[in-house]
Each structure stands twice: as C-alpha cells, then as structure tokens.
Protein backbone atom coordinates (compact mmCIF):
# COMPACT_ATOMS: atom_id res chain seq x y z
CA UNK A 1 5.75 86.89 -3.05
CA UNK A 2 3.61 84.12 -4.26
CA UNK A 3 5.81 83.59 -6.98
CA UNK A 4 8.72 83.27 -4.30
CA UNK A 5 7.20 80.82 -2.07
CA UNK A 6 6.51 78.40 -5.08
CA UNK A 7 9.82 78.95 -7.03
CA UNK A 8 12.06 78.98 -3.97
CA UNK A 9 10.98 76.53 -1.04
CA UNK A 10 11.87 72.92 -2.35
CA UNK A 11 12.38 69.92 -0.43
CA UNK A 12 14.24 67.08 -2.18
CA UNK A 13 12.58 63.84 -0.97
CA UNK A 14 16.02 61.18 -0.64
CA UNK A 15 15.69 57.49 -0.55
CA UNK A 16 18.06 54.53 -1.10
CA UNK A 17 15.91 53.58 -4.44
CA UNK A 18 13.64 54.74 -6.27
CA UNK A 19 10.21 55.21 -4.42
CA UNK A 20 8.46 53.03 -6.86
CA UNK A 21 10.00 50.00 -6.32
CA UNK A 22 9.64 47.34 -3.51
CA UNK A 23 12.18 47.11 -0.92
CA UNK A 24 12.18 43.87 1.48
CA UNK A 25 13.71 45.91 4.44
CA UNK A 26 13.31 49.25 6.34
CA UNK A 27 13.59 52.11 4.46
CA UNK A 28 15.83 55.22 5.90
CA UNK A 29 14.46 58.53 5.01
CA UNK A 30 15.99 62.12 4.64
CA UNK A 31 14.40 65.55 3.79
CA UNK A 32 16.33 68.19 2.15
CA UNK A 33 14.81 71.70 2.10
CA UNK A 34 16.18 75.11 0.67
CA UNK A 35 15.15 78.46 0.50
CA UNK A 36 17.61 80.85 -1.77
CA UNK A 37 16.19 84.40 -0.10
CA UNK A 38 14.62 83.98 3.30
CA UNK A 39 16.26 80.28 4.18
CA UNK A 40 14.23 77.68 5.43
CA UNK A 41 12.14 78.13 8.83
CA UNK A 42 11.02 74.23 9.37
CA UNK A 43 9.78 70.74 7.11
CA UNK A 44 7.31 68.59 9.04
CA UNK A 45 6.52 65.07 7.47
CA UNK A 46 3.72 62.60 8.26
CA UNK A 47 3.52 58.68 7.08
CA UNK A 48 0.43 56.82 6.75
CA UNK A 49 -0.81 54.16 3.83
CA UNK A 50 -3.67 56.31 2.66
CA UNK A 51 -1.94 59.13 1.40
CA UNK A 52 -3.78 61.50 3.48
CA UNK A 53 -2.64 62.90 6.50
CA UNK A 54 -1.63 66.53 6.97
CA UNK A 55 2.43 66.88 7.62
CA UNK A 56 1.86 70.35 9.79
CA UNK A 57 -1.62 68.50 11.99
CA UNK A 58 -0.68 65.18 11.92
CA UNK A 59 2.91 64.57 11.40
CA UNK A 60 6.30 65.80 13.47
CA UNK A 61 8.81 68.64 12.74
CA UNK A 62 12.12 66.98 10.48
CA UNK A 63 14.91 67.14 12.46
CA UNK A 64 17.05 64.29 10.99
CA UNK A 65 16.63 60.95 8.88
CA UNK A 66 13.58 58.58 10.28
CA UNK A 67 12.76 55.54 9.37
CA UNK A 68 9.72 53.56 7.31
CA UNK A 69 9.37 50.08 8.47
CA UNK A 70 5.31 49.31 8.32
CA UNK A 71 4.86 46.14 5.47
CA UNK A 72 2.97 47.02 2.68
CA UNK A 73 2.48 50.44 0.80
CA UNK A 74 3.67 53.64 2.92
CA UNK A 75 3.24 57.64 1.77
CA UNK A 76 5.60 59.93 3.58
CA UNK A 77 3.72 63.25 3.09
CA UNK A 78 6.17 66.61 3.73
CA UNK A 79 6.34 70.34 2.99
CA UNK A 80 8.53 73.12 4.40
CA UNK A 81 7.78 76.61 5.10
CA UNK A 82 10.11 79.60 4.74
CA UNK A 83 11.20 82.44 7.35
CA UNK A 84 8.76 84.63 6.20
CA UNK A 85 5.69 82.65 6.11
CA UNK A 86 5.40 81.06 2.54
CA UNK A 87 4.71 76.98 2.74
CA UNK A 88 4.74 75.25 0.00
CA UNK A 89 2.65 73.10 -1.27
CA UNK A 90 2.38 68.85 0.34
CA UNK A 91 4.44 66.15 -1.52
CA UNK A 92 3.85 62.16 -1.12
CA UNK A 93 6.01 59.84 -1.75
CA UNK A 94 5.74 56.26 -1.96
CA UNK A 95 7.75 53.69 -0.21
CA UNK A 96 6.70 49.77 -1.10
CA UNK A 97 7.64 47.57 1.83
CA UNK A 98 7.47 43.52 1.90
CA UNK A 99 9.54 41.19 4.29
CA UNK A 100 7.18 38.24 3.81
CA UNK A 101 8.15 35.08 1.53
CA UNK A 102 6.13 34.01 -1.04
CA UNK A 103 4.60 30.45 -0.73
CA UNK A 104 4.93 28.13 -3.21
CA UNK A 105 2.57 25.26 -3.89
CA UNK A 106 2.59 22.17 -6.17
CA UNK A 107 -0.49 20.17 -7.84
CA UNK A 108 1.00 16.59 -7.55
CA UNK A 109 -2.23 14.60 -6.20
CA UNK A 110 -0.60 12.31 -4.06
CA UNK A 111 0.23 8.81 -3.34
CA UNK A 112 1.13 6.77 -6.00
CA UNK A 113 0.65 6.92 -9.21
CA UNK A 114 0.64 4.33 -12.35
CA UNK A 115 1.44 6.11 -15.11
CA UNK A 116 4.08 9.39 -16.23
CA UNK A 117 3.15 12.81 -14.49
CA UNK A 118 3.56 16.03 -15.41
CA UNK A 119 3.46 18.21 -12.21
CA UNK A 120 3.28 22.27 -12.22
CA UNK A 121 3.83 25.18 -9.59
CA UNK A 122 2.30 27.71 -8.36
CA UNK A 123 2.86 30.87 -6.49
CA UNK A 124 1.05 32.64 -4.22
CA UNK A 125 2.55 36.04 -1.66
CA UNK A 126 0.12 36.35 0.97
CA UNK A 127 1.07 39.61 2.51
CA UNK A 128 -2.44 41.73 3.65
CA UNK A 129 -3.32 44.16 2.29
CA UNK A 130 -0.70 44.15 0.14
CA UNK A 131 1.86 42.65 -1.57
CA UNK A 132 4.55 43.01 -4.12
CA UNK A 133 3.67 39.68 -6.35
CA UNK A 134 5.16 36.43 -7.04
CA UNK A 135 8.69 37.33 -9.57
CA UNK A 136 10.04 33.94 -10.46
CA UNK A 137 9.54 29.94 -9.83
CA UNK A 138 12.33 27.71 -9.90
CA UNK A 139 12.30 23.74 -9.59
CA UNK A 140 14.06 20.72 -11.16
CA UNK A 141 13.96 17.15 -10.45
CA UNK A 142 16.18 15.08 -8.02
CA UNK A 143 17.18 14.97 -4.26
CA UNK A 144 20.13 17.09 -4.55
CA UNK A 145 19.94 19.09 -7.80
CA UNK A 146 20.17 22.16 -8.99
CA UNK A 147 17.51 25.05 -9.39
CA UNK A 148 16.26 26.55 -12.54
CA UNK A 149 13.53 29.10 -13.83
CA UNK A 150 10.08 27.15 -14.63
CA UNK A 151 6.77 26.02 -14.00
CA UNK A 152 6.07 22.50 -14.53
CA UNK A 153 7.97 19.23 -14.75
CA UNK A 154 7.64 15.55 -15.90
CA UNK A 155 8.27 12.26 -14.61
CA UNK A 156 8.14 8.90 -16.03
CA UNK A 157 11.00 6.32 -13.97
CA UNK A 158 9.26 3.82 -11.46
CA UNK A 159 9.85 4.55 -8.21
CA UNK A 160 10.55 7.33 -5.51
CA UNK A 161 11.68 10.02 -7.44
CA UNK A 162 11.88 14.14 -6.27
CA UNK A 163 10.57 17.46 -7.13
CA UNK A 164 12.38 20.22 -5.56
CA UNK A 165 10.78 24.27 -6.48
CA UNK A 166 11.02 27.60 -4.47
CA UNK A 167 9.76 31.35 -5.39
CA UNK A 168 10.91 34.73 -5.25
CA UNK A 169 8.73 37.84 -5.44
CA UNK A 170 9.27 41.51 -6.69
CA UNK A 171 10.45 42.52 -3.11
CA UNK A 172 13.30 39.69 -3.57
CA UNK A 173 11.88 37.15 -0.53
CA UNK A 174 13.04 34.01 -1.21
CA UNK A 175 11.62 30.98 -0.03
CA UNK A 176 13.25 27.94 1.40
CA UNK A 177 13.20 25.08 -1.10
CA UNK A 178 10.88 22.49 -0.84
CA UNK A 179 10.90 19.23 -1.58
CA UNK A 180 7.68 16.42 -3.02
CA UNK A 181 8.29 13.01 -3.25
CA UNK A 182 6.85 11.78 -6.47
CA UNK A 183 5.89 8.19 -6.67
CA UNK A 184 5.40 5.57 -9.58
CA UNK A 185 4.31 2.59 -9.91
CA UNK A 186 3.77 0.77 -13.30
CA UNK A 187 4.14 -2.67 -12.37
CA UNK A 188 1.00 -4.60 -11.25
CA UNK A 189 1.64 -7.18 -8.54
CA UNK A 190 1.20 -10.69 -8.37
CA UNK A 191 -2.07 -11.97 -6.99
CA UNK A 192 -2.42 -15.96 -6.63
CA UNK A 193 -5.25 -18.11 -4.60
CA UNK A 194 -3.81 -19.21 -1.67
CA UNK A 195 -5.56 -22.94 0.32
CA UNK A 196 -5.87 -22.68 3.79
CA UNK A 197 -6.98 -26.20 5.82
CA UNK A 198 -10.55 -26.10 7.96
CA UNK A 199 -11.71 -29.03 8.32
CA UNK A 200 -12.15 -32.28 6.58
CA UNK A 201 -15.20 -30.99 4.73
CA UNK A 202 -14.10 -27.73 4.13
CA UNK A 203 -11.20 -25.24 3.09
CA UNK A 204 -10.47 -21.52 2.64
CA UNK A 205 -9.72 -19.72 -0.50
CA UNK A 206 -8.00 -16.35 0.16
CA UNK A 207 -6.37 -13.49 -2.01
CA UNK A 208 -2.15 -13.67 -2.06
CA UNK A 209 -0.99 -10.76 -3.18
CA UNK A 210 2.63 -9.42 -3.13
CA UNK A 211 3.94 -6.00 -4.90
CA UNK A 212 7.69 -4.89 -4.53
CA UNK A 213 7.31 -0.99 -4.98
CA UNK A 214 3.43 0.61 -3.96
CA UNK A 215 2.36 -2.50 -2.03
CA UNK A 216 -0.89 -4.12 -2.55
CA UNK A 217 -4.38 -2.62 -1.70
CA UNK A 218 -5.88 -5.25 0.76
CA UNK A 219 -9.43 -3.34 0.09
CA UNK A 220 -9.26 -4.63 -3.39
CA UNK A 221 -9.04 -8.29 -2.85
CA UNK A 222 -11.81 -10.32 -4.47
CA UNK A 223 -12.06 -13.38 -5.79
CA UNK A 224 -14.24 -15.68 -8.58
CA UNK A 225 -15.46 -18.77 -7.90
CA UNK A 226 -17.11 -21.22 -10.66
CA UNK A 227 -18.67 -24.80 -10.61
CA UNK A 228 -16.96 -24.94 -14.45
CA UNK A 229 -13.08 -24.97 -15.26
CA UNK A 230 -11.49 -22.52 -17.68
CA UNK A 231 -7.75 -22.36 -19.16
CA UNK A 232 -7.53 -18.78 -17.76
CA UNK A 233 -8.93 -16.50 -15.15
CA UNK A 234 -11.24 -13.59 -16.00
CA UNK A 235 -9.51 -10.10 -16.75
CA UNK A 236 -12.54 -8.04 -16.13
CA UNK A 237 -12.25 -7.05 -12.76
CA UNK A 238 -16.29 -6.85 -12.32
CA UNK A 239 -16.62 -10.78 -12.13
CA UNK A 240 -14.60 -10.53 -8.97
CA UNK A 241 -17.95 -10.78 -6.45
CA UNK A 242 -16.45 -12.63 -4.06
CA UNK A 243 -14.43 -11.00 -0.78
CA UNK A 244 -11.14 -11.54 0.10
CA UNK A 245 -11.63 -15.29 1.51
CA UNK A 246 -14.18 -17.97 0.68
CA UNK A 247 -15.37 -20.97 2.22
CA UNK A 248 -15.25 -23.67 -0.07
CA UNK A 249 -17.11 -27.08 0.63
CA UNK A 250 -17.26 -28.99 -3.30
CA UNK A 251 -15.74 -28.74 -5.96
CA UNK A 252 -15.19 -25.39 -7.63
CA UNK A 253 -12.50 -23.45 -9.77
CA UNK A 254 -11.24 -19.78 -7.74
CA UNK A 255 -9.63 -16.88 -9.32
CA UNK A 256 -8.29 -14.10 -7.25
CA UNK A 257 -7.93 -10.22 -8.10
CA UNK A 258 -5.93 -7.36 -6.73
CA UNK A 259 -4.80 -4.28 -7.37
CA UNK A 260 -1.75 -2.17 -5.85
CA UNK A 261 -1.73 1.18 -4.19
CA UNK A 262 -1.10 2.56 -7.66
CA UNK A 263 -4.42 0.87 -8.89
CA UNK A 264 -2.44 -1.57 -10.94
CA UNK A 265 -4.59 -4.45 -11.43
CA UNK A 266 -3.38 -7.83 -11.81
CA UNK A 267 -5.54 -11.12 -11.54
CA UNK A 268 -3.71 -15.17 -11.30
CA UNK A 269 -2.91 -16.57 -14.05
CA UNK A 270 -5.39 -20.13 -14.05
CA UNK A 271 -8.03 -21.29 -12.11
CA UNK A 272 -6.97 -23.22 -8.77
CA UNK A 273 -9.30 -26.18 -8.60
CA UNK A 274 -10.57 -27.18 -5.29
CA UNK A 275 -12.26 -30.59 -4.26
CA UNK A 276 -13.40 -30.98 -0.94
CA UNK A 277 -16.17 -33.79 -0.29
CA UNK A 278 -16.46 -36.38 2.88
CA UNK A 279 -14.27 -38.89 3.69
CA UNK A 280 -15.04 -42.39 4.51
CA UNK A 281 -13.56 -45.64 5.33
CA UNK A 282 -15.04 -49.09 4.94
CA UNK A 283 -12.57 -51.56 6.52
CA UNK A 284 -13.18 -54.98 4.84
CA UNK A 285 -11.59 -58.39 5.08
CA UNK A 286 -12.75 -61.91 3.91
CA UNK A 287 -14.14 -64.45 7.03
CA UNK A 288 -15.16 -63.82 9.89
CA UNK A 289 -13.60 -60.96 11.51
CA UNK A 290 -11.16 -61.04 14.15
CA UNK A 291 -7.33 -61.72 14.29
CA UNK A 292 -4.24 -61.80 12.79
CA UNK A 293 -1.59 -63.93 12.77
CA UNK A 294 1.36 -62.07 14.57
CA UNK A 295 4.55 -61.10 11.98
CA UNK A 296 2.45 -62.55 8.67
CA UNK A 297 1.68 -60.36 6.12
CA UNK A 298 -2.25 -59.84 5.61
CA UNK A 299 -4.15 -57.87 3.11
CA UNK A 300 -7.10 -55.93 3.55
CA UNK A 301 -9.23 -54.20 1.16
CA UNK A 302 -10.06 -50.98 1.83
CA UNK A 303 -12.82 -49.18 0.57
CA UNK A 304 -11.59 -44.99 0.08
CA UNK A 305 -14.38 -42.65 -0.53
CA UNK A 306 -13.57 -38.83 -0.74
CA UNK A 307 -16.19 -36.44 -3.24
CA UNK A 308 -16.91 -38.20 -6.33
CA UNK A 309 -15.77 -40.42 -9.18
CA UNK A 310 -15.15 -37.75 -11.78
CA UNK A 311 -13.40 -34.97 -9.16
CA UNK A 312 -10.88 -37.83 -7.42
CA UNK A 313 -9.66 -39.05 -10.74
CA UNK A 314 -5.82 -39.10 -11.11
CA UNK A 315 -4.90 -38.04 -7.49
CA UNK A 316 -1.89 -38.87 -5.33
CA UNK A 317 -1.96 -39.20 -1.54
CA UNK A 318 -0.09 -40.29 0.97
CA UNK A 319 -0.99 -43.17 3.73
CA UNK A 320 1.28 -43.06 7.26
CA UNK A 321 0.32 -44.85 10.03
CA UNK A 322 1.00 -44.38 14.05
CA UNK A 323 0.54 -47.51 15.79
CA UNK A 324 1.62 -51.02 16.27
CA UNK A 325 1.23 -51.37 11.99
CA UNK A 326 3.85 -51.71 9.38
CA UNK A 327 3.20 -52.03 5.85
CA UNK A 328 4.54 -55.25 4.22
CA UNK A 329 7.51 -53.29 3.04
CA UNK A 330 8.22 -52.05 6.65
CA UNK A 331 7.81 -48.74 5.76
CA UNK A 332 5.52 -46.28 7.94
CA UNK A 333 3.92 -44.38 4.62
CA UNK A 334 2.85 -45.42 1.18
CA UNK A 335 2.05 -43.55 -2.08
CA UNK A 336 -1.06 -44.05 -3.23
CA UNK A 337 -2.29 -43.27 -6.71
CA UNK A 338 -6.52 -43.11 -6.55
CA UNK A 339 -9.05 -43.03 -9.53
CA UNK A 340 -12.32 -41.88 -7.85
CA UNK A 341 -14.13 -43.81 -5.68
CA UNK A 342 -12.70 -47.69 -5.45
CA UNK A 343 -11.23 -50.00 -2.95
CA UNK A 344 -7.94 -50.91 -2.55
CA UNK A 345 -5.73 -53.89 -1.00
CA UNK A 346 -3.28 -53.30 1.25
CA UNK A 347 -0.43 -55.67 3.13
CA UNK A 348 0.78 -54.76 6.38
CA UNK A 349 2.50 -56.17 9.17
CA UNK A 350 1.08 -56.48 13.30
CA UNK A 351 3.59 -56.89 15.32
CA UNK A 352 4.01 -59.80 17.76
CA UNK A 353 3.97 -58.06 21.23
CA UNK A 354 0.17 -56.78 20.01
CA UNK A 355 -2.02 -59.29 21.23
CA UNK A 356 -5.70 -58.05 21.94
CA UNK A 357 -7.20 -54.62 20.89
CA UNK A 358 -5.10 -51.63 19.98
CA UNK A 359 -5.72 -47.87 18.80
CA UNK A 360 -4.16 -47.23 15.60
CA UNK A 361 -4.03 -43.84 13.48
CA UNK A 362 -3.92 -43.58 10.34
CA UNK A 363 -3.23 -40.13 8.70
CA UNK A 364 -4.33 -39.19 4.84
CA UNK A 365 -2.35 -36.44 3.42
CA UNK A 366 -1.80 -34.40 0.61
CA UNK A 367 1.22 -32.52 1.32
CA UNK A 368 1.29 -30.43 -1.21
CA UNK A 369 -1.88 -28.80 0.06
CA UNK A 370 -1.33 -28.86 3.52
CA UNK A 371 -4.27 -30.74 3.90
CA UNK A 372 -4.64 -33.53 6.90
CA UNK A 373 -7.48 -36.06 7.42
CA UNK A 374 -6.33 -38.23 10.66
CA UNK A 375 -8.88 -41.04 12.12
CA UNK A 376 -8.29 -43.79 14.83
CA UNK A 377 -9.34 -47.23 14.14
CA UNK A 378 -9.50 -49.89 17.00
CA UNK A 379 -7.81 -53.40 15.84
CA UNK A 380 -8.54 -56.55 17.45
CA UNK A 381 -5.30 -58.82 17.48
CA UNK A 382 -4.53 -62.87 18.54
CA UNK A 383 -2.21 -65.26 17.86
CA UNK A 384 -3.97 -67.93 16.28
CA UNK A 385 -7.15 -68.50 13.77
CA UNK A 386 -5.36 -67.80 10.55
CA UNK A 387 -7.12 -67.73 7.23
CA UNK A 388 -7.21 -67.00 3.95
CA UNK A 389 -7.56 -63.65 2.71
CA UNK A 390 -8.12 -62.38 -0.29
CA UNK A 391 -5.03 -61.96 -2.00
CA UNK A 392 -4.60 -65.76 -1.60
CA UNK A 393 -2.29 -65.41 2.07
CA UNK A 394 -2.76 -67.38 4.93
CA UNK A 395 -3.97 -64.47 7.26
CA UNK A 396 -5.16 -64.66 10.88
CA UNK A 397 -7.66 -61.94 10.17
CA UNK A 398 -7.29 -57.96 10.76
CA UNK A 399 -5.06 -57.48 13.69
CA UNK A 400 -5.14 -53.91 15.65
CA UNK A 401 -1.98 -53.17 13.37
CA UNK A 402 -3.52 -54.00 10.32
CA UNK A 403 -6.68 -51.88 10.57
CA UNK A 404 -4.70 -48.89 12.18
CA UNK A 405 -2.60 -49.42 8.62
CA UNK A 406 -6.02 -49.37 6.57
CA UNK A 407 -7.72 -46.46 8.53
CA UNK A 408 -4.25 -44.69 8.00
CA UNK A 409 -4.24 -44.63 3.92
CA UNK A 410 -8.01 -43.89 4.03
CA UNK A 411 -7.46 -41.02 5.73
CA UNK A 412 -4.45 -39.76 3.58
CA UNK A 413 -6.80 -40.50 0.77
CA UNK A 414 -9.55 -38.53 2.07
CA UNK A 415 -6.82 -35.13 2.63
CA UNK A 416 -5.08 -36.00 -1.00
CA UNK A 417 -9.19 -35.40 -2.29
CA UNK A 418 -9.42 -32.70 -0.79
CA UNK A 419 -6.37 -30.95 -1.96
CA UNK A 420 -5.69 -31.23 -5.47
C-alpha cells in the first residue's frame, strides 16, 4: 500500500512560468491531483516566504485556482491525500514576485564644471527583503535622444548639455527616464579694475568681472595693489590679498582677480594706475589785488597742485566754469595739458553787469575717470583801476569772473590728478 500511496497520488503544481523566475505581477495558481486506483479524497496548500508551514495545519483545502500576490519570494507548500488514507508526501514551490522599479543614480558632482567629464550609472532595486536585481542600464546624451545599453558617458562641448539613463531589473520594472543637466564651462571670464569716485582725496578700486556661460564667483574677487608699476598683472592667484574693493588714497598700481563658477581663473590684463593726492589752488595776480576792468581780457596765474611732480606728469584735464566768467575765447571749458606741479596763466573775460563780489565755481574734471573736484571762489569786481598784468595787458585786476575762471581749471586739474 505504501508503494501505492507514493507511486499513485501526484499533484502537478501549474504556473504561468516557470517557478524560478521573477514575475512583476500576481501570480495565478492551480493544483492538479490524481489518483489512478482509489481517486483523489482532497489537496490542501499553504503559502508563506519561509518555506515552512504545514498545508493540512496551516493552509486551506484546494478548491480552485488562488492567487500569490505578496512582493518578494513566496513557497506555495501542497500535498493531496487519497480515498483510502495514503498522503503523500509536501511539495514547495517557488514563486519570485517584484512590482517595484529599480532606481537609478548618476555620479555627476554638480554645478559646473571646467574641463571634459566622463559620468557613469548606477543601479540600485530597493525592494525589502528581497529583490530580483538590477538587469540592464540604458542612457545616451541629449534632450530628446534615444536610449541605449551602457554605463558611463562623456562630455566635452561648453555649455548646458544632457544625460538622459533609466534601468530595468530581472522582474522587467522599468523606470521612468531621467534626465541631468551637465554643465561646462572652459572659458575664464574677464576681470578688469573698475574706479569708483569718493572724495577728492580718495577713490575705490573694485573687482569687474563679467562671464557669459557659469557666471562669475563674487566670493573670489581679490585684488593686488603695489606702490611699483609692472607691464603685466600677477598670474598667481596667491598675491591677490586684497578683498573685493580697496580704498585708495596715493598713488598705487591695482590688479584684480576672479574666477567663475567653474573655477576658471582669469586676472586683468595691466596694472590700472591710480593717483589720488590733495588739491590746491593758489590764485595769484600782479598789484595790488582787487578789480577788473569789465569786458577786457585779464590773465591770472594760477598755481595747480594735485599729488606730486613725478605722478601728475603728462595729464589732461578739463577746466569749466559756472559763474559770471568766460575764458578769453568765450568758451565755458578749456583743455588743459599739466606736467606736475606748476602754475599756469589763464585769460578770461568778467562780464560788465558784475560789478562788486560774486561766487564763481570752477569744476576740475577728468572725464574719463569720472572723477569731479568742484570749489567756489569769491571774486571781487569794479569798473575802474586797471593795470598791468603779467602777460603785458592792461588789466583792472581779478574780477569775481576771473577768479571763478581760475578756481574752475584748478579744480578740473585737481580731478584730472586724480584720475589717470
């Protein structure tokens, strides 16, 4: 009878595929069971995922197909029993289950970069406790293109450019594609000093910096400052001590440094100079002074002081006045060519409705530079008392006009100093 029970009781475990591969849906299960001499009685079936539980104590009678749908790795565990008693011996069966994607993950570092990159994939499933594995990686390069098998690729154009990958496991869970941007930057950007106007004593010398693709790193800015000139700035980004801006008050030679946000490094190209010293003006006539013959051209030296001999050498400013002044050409401005300290002559005009004293200004500029020195110089004006002045003109003396004129150029000499 023994023999019976073993030879003759068989249940034929059916699935859709074979039980050792992994299936990414539910799995639908029948039991087939036959007995050639006593028939079948009844096939009870259990399902857990540690392969054992007892069919007859802890499973349910078969009475049609069921159904598997617990992720990860399932053992149906079944036997049948004939009409007279014989059961034969438990089966298990394994049924693989995974419905979760795999996640794929790349190891670009981010931000931008300054040189080519090669960037690779990686592929993780993260189903607990278990998992069918990571099957293939796909990727390829551009917004729109199309997907191949691999694990790494390189990129080498400026710019934004894209990385687009996605995995599959065993199960066959695909993931949506992703995408990375992927930026380069080989260019550096251009870095100058820019001047900035304080005072008449002082200016600011402050990092420009302009870069088309990454943009510039503000946190980099530093500058160099030296009391000696050079035909080119320092390319060793260490001698950069200085901040971003610097207050410069005499004469010194600035180079600025910056870098982009794809650590490009670029520094200007030559040394901006920068004098700044104090300005004075010494108006001086010969005689006695006092007035000035109304609509007669007068000259007055004036004396135009800004920094030293050796820095105001071979500068250009420009003298306008504001005020009841012309200059003998009846223009409001003159060009002015200085050569360090000195004094110069002027001839201006006063006009004849300016009788008494008068508030002229005088401005000094270097335009250029965008730098402004402005003073006001009270003139004393009459109608009669004319003398000679030093060019050899009869001249009443310094009118209100006349100073305003003199003040005027002495001040445009003092900003054209200061902004070389």
């Amino acid at each position: 009878m023994k023999k019976i029970a073993v030879t003759l009781i068989l249940a034929i475990f059916l699935v859709s595929s074979a039980s050792a591969q992994w299936h990414n849906s539910d799995q639908d299960i029948t039991l087939n069971a036959e007995d050639e001499e006593s028939g079948i009685n009844n096939t009870y079936y259990c399902i857990d995922q540690s392969d054992e539980c007892d069919p007859r104590q802890d499973g349910q009678e078969y009475n049609g197909p069921f159904t598997v749908s617990e992720e990860g790795i399932n053992f149906v565990r079944y036997n049948s029993k004939d009409r007279v008693g014989n059961i034969e011996d438990t089966h298990s069966k394994t049924i693989r289950l995974d419905f979760t994607e795999p996640v794929t993950s790349d190891d670009y570092p981010g931000g931008w970069q300054n040189s080519s990159v090669t960037v690779g994939i990686s592929c993780e499933d993260p189903e607990e406790p278990d998992a069918s594995g990571c099957d293939t990686r796909e990727l390829c390069k551009g917004s729109s293109c199309t997907l191949s098998e691999g694990t790494s690729a390189t990129f080498s154009t400026e710019g934004q450019n894209t990385l687009r990958y996605r995995s599959t496991d065993v199960a066959g869970n695909t993931e949506p594609i992703q995408d990375q941007d992927i930026l380069l930057d080989f260019t550096p950007p251009q870095v100058a000093v820019q001047k900035e106007s304080l005072s008449s004593e002082a200016m600011n010398a402050t990092v420009a910096c302009t870069d088309e693709l990454s943009g510039c790193d503000t946190s980099s800015y530093r500058l160099h400052v030296s009391e000696t000139s050079a035909l080119s700035c320092p390319t060793d980004q260490s001698r950069y001590n200085e901040g971003s801006t610097y207050e410069v008050n005499q004469h010194l030679w600035v180079c600025a440094a910056a870098k982009d946000e794809a650590g490009n490094w670029e520094y200007s190209n030559q040394p901006v100079e920068f004098s700044v010293g104090t300005l004075t003006t010494d108006l001086e006539y010969p005689g006695q002074p006092g007035a000035v013959i109304t609509n007669v051209d007068s000259a007055i030296p004036i004396s135009l002081e800004v920094g030293n001999e050796e820095e105001d050498k071979d500068r250009t400013i420009n003298v306008s006045l504001e005020g009841p002044t012309q200059f003998q050409d009846g223009n409001m401005w003159e060009e002015v060519e200085l050569n360090g300290v000195e004094t110069r002559e002027f001839n201006f005009i006063a006009q004849p409705e300016q009788v008494g004293n008068s508030t002229v200004t005088i401005d000094i500029r270097a335009e250029d530079e965008g730098f402004t020195v402005t003073e006001e110089i009270e003139i004393r004006t009459r109608e009669s008392g004319s003398r000679t002045s030093s060019a050899g003109r009869e001249a009443p003396g310094i009118g209100l006009l006349q100073i305003a004129v003199l003040g005027l150029i002495a001040s445009t000499y003092y900003i054209a100093g200061r902004n070389w």
